[in-house]
Protein backbone atom coordinates (compact mmCIF):
# COMPACT_ATOMS: atom_id res chain seq x y z
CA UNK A 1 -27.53 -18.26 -5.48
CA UNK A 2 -28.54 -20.85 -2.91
CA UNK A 3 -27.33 -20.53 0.58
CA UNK A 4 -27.86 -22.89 3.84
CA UNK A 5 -29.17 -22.03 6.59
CA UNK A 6 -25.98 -22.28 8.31
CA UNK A 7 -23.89 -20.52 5.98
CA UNK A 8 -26.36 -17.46 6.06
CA UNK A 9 -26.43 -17.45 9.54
CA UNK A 10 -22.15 -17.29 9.20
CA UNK A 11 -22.00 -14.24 6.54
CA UNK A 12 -24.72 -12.64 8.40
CA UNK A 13 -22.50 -12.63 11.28
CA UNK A 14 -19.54 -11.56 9.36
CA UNK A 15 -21.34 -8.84 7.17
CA UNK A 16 -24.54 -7.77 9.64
CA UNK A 17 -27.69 -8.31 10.17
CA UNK A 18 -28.43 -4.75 7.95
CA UNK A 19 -26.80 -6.37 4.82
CA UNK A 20 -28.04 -9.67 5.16
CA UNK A 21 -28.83 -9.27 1.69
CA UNK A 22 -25.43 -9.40 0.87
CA UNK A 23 -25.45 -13.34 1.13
CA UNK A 24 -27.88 -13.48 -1.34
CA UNK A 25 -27.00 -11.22 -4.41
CA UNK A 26 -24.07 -9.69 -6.15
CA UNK A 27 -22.15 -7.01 -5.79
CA UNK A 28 -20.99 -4.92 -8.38
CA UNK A 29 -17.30 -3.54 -8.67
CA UNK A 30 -17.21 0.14 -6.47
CA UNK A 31 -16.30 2.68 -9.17
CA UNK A 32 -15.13 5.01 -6.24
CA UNK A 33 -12.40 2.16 -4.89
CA UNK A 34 -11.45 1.83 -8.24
CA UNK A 35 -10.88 6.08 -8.85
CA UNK A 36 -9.33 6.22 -5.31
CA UNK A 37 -7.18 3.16 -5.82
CA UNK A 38 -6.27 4.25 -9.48
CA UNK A 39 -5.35 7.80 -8.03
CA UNK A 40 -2.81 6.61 -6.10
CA UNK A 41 -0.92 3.97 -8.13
CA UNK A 42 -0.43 7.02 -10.46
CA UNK A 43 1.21 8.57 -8.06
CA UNK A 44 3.08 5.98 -6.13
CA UNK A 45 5.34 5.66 -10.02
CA UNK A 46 6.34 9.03 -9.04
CA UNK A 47 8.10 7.93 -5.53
CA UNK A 48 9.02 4.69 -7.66
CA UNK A 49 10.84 6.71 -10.49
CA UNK A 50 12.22 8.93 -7.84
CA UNK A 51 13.57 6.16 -5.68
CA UNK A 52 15.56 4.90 -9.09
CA UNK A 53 16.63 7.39 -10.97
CA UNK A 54 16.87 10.41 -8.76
CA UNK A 55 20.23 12.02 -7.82
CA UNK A 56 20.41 11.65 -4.69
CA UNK A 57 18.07 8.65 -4.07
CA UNK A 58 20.73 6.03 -3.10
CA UNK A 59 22.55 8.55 -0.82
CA UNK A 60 20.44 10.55 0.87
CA UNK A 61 16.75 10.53 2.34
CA UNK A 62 14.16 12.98 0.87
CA UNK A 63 12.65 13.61 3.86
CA UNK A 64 15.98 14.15 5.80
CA UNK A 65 15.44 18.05 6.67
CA UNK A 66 19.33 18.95 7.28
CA UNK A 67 19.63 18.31 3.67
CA UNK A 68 15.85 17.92 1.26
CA UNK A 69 14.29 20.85 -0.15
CA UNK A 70 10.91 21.77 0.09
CA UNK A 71 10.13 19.92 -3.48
CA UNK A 72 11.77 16.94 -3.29
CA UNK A 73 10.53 16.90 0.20
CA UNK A 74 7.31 16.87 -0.97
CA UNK A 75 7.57 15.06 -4.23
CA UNK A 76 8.04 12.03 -1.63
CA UNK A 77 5.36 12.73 1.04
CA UNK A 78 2.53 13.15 -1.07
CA UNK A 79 3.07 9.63 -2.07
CA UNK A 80 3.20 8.39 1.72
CA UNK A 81 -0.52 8.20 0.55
CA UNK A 82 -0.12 5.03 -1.23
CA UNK A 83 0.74 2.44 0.66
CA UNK A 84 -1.98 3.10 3.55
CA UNK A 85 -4.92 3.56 0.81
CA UNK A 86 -3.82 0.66 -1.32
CA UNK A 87 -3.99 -1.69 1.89
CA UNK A 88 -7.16 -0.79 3.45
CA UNK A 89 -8.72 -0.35 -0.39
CA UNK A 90 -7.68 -4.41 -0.37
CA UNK A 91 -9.10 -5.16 2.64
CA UNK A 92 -12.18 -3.07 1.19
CA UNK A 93 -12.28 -5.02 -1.61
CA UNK A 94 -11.96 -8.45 0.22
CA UNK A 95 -15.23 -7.56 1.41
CA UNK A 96 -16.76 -7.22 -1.37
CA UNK A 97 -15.22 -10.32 -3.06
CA UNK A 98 -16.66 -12.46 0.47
CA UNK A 99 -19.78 -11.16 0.02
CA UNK A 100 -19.93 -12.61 -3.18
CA UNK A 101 -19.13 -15.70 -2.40
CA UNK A 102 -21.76 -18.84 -1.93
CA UNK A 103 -20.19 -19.82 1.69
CA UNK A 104 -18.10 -19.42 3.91
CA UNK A 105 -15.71 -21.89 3.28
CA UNK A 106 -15.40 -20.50 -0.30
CA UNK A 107 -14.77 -17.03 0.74
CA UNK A 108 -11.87 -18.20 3.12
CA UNK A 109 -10.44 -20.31 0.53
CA UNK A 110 -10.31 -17.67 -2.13
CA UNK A 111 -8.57 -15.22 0.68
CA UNK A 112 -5.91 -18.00 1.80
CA UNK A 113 -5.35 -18.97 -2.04
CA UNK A 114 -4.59 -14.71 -3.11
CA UNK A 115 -2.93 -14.42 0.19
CA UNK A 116 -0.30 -17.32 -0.66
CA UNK A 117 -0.15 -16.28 -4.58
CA UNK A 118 0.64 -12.30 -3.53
CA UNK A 119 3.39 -13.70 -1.36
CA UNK A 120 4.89 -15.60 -4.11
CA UNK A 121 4.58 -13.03 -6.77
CA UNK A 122 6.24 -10.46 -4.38
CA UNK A 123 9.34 -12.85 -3.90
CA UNK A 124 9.77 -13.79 -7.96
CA UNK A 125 8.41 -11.28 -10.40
CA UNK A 126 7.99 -8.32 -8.31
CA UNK A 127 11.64 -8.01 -6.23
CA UNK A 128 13.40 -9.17 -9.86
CA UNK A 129 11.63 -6.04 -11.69
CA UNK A 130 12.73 -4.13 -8.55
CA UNK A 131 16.19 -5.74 -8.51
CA UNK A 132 16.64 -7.46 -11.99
CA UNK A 133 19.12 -9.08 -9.84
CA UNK A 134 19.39 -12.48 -11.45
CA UNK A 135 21.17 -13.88 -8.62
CA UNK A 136 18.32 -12.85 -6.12
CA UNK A 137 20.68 -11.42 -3.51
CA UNK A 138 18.14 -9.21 -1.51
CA UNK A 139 14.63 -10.51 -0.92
CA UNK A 140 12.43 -7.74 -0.13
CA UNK A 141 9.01 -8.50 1.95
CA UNK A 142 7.33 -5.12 0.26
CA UNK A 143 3.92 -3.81 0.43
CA UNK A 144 2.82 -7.10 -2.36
CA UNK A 145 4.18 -9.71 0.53
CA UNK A 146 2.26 -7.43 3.47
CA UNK A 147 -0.84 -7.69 1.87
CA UNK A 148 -0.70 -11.21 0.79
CA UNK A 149 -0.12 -11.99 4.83
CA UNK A 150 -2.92 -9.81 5.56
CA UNK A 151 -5.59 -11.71 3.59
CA UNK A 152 -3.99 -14.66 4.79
CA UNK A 153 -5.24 -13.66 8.47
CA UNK A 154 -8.44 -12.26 7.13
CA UNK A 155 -9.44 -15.73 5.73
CA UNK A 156 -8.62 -17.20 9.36
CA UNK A 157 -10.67 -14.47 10.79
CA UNK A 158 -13.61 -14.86 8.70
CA UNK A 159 -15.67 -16.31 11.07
CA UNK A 160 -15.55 -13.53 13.29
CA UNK A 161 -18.39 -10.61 13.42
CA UNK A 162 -17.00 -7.26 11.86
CA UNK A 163 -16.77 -6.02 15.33
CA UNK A 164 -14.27 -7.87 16.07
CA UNK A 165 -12.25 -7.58 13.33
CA UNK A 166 -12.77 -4.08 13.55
CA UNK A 167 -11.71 -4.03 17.30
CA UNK A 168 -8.33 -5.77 16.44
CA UNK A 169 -7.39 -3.91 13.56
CA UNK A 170 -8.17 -0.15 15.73
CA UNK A 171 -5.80 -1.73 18.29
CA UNK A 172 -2.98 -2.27 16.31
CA UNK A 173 -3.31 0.92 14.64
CA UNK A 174 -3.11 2.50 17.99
CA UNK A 175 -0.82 0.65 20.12
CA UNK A 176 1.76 -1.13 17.64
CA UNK A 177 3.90 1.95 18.05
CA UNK A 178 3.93 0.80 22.36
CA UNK A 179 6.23 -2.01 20.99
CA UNK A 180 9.65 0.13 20.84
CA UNK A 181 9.27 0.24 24.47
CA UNK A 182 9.41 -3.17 25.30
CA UNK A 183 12.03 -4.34 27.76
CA UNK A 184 15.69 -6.01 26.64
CA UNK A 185 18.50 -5.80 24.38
CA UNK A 186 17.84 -5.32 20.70
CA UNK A 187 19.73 -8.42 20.23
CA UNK A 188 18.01 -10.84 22.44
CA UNK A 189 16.45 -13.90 20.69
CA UNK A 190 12.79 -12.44 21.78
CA UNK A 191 13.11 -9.18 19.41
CA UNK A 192 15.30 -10.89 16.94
CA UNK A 193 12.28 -13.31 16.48
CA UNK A 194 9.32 -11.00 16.79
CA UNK A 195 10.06 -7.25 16.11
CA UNK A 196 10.57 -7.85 12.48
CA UNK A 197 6.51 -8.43 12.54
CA UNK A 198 6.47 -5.07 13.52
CA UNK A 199 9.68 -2.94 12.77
CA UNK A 200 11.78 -3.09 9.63
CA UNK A 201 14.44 -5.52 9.54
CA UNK A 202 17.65 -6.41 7.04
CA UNK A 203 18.65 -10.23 7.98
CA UNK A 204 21.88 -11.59 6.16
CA UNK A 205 21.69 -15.13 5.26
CA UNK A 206 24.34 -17.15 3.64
CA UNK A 207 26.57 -16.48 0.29
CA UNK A 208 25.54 -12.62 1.05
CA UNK A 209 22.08 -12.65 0.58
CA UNK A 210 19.81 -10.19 2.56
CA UNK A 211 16.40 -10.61 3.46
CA UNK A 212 14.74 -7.30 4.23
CA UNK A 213 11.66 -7.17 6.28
CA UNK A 214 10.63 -3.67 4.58
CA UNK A 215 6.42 -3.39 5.23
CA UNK A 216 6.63 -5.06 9.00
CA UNK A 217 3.61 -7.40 8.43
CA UNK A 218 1.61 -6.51 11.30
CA UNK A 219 1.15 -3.01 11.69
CA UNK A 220 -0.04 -2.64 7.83
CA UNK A 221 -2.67 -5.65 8.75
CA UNK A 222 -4.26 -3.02 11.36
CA UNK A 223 -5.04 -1.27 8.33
CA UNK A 224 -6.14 -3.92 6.38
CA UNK A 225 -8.59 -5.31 8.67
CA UNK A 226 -10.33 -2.32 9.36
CA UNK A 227 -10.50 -1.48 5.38
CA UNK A 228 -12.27 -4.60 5.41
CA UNK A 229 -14.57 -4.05 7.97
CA UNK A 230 -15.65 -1.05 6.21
CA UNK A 231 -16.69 -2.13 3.32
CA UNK A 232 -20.36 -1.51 5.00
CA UNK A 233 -19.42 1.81 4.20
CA UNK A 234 -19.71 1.41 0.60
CA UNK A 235 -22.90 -0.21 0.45
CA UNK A 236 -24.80 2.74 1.48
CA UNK A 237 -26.34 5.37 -0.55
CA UNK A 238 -24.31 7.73 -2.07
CA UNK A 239 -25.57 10.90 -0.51
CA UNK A 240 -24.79 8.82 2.83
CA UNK A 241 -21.41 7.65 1.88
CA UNK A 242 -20.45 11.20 1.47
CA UNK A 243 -21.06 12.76 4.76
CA UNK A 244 -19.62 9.28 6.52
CA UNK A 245 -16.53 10.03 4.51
CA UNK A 246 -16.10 13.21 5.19
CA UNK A 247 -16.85 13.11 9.00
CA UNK A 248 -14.47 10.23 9.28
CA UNK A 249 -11.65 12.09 7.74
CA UNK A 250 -12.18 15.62 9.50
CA UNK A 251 -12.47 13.22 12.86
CA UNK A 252 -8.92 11.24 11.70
CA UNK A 253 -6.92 14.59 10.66
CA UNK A 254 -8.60 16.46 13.92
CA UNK A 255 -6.95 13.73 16.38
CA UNK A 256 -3.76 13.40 14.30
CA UNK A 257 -3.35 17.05 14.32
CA UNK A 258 -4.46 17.18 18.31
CA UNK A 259 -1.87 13.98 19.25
CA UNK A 260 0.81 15.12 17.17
CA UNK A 261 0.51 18.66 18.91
CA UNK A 262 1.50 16.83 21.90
CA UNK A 263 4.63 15.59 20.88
CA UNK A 264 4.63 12.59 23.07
CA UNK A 265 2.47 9.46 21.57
CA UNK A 266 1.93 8.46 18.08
CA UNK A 267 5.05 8.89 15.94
CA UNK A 268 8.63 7.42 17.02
CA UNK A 269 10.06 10.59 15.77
CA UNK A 270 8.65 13.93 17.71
CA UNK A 271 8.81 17.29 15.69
CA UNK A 272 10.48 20.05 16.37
CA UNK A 273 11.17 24.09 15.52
CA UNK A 274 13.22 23.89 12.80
CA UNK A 275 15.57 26.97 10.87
CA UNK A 276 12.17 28.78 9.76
CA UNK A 277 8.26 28.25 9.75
CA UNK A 278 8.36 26.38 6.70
CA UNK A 279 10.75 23.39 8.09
CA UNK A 280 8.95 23.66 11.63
CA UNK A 281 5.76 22.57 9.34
CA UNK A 282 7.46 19.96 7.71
CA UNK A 283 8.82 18.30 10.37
CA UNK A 284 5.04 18.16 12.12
CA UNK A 285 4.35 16.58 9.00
CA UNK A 286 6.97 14.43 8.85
CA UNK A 287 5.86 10.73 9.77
CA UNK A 288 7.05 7.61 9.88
CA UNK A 289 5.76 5.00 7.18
CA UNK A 290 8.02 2.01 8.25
CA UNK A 291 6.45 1.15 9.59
CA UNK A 292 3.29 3.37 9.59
CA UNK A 293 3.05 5.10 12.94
CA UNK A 294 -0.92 5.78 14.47
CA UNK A 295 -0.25 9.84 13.12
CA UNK A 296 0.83 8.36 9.91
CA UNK A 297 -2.24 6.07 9.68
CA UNK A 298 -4.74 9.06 11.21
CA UNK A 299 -3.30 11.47 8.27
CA UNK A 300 -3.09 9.80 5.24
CA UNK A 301 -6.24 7.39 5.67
CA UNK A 302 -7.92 10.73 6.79
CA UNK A 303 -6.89 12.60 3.45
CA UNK A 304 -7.94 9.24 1.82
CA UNK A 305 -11.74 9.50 3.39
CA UNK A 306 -11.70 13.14 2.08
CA UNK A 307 -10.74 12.20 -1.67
CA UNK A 308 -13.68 9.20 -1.39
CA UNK A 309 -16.42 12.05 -0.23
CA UNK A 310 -15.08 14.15 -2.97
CA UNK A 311 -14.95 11.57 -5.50
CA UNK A 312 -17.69 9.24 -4.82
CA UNK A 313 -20.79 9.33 -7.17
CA UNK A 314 -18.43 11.66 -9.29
CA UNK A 315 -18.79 10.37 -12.97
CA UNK A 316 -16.08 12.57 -15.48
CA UNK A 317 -13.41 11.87 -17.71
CA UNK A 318 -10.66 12.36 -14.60
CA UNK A 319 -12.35 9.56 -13.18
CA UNK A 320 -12.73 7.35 -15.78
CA UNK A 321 -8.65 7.29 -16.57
CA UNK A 322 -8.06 6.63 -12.84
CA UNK A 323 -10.48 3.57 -12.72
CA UNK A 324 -8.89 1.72 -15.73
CA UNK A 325 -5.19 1.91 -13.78
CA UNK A 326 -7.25 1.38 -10.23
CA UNK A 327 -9.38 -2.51 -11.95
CA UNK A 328 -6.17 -3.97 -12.31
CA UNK A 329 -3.95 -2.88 -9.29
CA UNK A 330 -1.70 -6.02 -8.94
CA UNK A 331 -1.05 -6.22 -13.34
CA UNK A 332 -0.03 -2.84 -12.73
CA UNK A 333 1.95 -2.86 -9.94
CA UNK A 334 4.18 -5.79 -11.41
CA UNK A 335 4.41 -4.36 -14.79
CA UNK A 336 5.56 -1.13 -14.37
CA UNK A 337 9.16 -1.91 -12.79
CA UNK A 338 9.78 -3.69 -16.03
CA UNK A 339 9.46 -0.20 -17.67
CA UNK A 340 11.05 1.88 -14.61
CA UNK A 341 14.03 -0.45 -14.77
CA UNK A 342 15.13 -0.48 -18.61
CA UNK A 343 14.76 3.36 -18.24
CA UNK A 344 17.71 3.06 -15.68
CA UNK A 345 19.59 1.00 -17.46
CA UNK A 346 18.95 3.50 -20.46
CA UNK A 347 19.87 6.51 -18.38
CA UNK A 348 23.36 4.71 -17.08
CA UNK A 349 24.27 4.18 -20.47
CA UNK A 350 23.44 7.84 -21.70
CA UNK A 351 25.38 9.08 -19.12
CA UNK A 352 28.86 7.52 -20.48
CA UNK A 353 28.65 4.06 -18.06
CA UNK A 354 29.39 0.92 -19.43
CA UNK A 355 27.73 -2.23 -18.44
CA UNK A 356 30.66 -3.24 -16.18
CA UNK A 357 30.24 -0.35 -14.10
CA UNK A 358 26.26 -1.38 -12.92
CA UNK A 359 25.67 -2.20 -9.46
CA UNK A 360 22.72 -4.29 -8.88
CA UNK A 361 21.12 -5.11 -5.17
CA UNK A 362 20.39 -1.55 -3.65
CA UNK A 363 21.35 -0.14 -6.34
CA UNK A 364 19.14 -0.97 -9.15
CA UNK A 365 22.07 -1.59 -11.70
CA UNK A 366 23.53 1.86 -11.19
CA UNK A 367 27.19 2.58 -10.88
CA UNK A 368 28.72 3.40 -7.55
CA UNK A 369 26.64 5.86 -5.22
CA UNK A 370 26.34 9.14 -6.21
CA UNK A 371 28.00 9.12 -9.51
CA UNK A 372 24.38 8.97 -11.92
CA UNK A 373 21.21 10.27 -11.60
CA UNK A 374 18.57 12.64 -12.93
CA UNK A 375 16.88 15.73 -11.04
CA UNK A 376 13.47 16.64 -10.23
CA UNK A 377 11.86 17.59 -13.42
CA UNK A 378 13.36 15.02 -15.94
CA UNK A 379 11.97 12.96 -12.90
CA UNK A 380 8.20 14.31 -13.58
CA UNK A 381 8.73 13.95 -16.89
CA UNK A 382 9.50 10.17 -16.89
CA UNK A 383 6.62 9.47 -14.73
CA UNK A 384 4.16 11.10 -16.55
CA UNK A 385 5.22 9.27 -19.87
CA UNK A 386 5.39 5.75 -17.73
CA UNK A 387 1.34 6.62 -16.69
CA UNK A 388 1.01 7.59 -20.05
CA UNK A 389 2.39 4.10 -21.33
CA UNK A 390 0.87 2.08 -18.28
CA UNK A 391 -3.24 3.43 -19.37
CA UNK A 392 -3.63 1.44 -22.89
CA UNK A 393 -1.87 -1.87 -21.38
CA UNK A 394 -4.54 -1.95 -18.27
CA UNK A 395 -6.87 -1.17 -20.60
CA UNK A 396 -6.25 -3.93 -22.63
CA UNK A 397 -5.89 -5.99 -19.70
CA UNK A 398 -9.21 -4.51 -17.84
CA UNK A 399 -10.90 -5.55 -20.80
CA UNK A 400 -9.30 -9.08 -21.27
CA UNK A 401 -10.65 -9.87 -17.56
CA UNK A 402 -13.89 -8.69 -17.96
CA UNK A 403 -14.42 -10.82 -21.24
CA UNK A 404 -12.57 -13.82 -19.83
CA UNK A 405 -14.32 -13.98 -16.54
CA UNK A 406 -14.87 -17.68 -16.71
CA UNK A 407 -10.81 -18.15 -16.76
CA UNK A 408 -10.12 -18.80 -12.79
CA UNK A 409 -6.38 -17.45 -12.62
CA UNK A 410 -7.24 -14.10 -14.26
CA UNK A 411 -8.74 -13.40 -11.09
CA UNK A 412 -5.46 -13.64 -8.99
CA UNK A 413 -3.36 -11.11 -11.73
């Protein structure tokens, strides 16, 4: 690969003058993003399947403590660990598709070009398979969208060093959460126009059609930016890698668990002593993901650096499985809510409904709220069987890409 003078000089300054080498050779895939990555879209079908078939999913929030147990409690947090590992994993993985790029201007091009195509896939195939609304009466800007936006801004920032994209990143991650005490009515034209970039938003337009701002774009691009800024990280030696991962993520649990102590900064909702020790401990771990608070990012991202110093260099079976799901994240993603939502439709029916009773919009085709649902174990059982039905269609699909690498758009799926 041939490189100008110029155009080293520019990825030098983006990547470092320690992996100037980067410019110059190609980087293989990470098997450990790919394990990590892979780990968590198994799990997120769990919170997806919940969310849609569940009981109580349309009426009542898992994580609301007057009335969630302990498991269904928990059957949603441990997937709060999705979202903020599959956005900085993409902003890790931007890296590593810049740095194999010939120049600069290619490398921003590719980012702008995903960035716009996420964006549009989020608002066609991805809401319908949420919705299979054909009338498209809620648009929902989802975790697909938030991305998209991010690499959007990462292409524009590409000409800045890693410090600073680090530096802007850290500060949204730690002062987003100042917004909520800006100044003014929540109806002036100032937070009607801007707080939706930060704070979820529903926004009726015409013939009753909602847009819902539901992953506030910036916050989530604090993540992203700093997931791309270290991708460093995973050009090191693996002996290395570990103990980086693992000091980062005692450090990030260590200073969630010592600001969330204090009960005054970091999360918009404090804990509190609840009926017995077991609630208290749930509400201190009780964060909020919408958006993602600074506890809620120092958690979760430090439980992800603890999985990647577990995992990385690991080489089994386990791993394997996880990194055919985790090489195609976005075929994945759209695909299974076209086998999530038949199995609603499939479940209304069982349950005596006819097709005139179905709801669509919020709720997902199912009759009136409250009246259908599933509990907590048929609810494990459909999500293992949708993984189970997910593994040979990526692998198919893994394998199609990798033999088809010459085919442009495959890259963007």
């Amino acid at each position: 690969m041939v490189t100008t003078s110029d155009e080293s000089g520019t990825l030098a300054a983006i990547f470092g003058k320690t992996h100037a080498t980067i410019v110059r050779a190609s980087i293989k895939r990470v098997h450990s993003i790919d394990v990590i990555r892979g780990i968590v879209m198994i799990i997120m079908v769990l919170d997806h399947v919940r969310d849609m078939l569940h009981l109580t999913s349309i009426t009542q929030s898992p994580t609301d403590l007057a009335t969630t147990t302990p498991a269904l409690f928990f059957t949603r947090w441990v997937t709060h660990l999705c979202a903020p590992v599959f956005v900085f994993l993409s902003g890790t993985s931007a890296f590593i598709s810049v740095s194999n790029k010939q120049d600069l201007a290619a490398s921003r091009s590719f980012l702008l070009t995903r960035g716009f195509w996420l964006i549009v896939v989020e608002f066609t195939l991805v809401n319908f398979g949420l919705w299979f609304d054909i009338h498209f009466n809620v648009f929902l800007f989802d975790v697909i969208a938030t991305i998209g936006c991010g690499f959007v801004v990462l292409g524009l920032l590409l000409g800045k060093s890693t410090r600073t994209i680090a530096t802007i990143g850290l500060v949204i991650i730690f002062c987003h959460n100042l917004t909520a005490f800006i100044p003014g009515e929540a109806t002036s034209l100032f937070k009607t126009l801007v707080m939706p970039f930060f704070a979820p938003a529903a926004i009726p337009f015409g013939d009753g059609k909602t847009f819902v701002m539901g992953y506030p774009p910036i916050p989530w691009l604090g993540i992203m930016l700093v997931g791309f800024t270290a991708g460093n990280l995973f050009l090191k030696e693996i002996a290395e890698k570990k103990r980086l991962f693992l000091r980062i993520g005692l450090a990030s649990i260590a200073l969630f668990l010592i600001i969330r102590s204090y009960n005054i900064y970091g999360d918009t909702v404090p804990w509190s002593v609840q009926k017995n020790g077991l609630y208290t401990f749930l509400s201190f771990i009780n964060l909020t993901k919408y958006p993602p608070s600074l506890d809620f990012c120092l958690l979760f991202l430090g439980i992800m650096f603890l999985l990647l110093a577990a995992l990385e260099g690991v080489q089994n079976r386990f791993t394997a499985i996880a990194a055919v799901y985790g090489k195609v994240p976005l075929f994945y993603f759209v695909i299974h809510w076209y086998i999530i939502h038949p199995i609603v439709f499939a479940m209304v029916f069982l349950q005596g409904y006819k097709a005139s009773d179905m709801v669509f919009g919020f709720n997902f085709g199912r009759p009136k709220e409250g009246s259908s649902g599933l509990g907590l174990i048929p609810i494990y059982l459909i999500w293992i069987a949708v993984v189970v039905l997910l593994y040979p269609l990526c692998k198919w699909y893994g394998s199609y890409k990798e033999k088809h690498r010459d085919v442009k758009w495959l890259r963007y799926l």
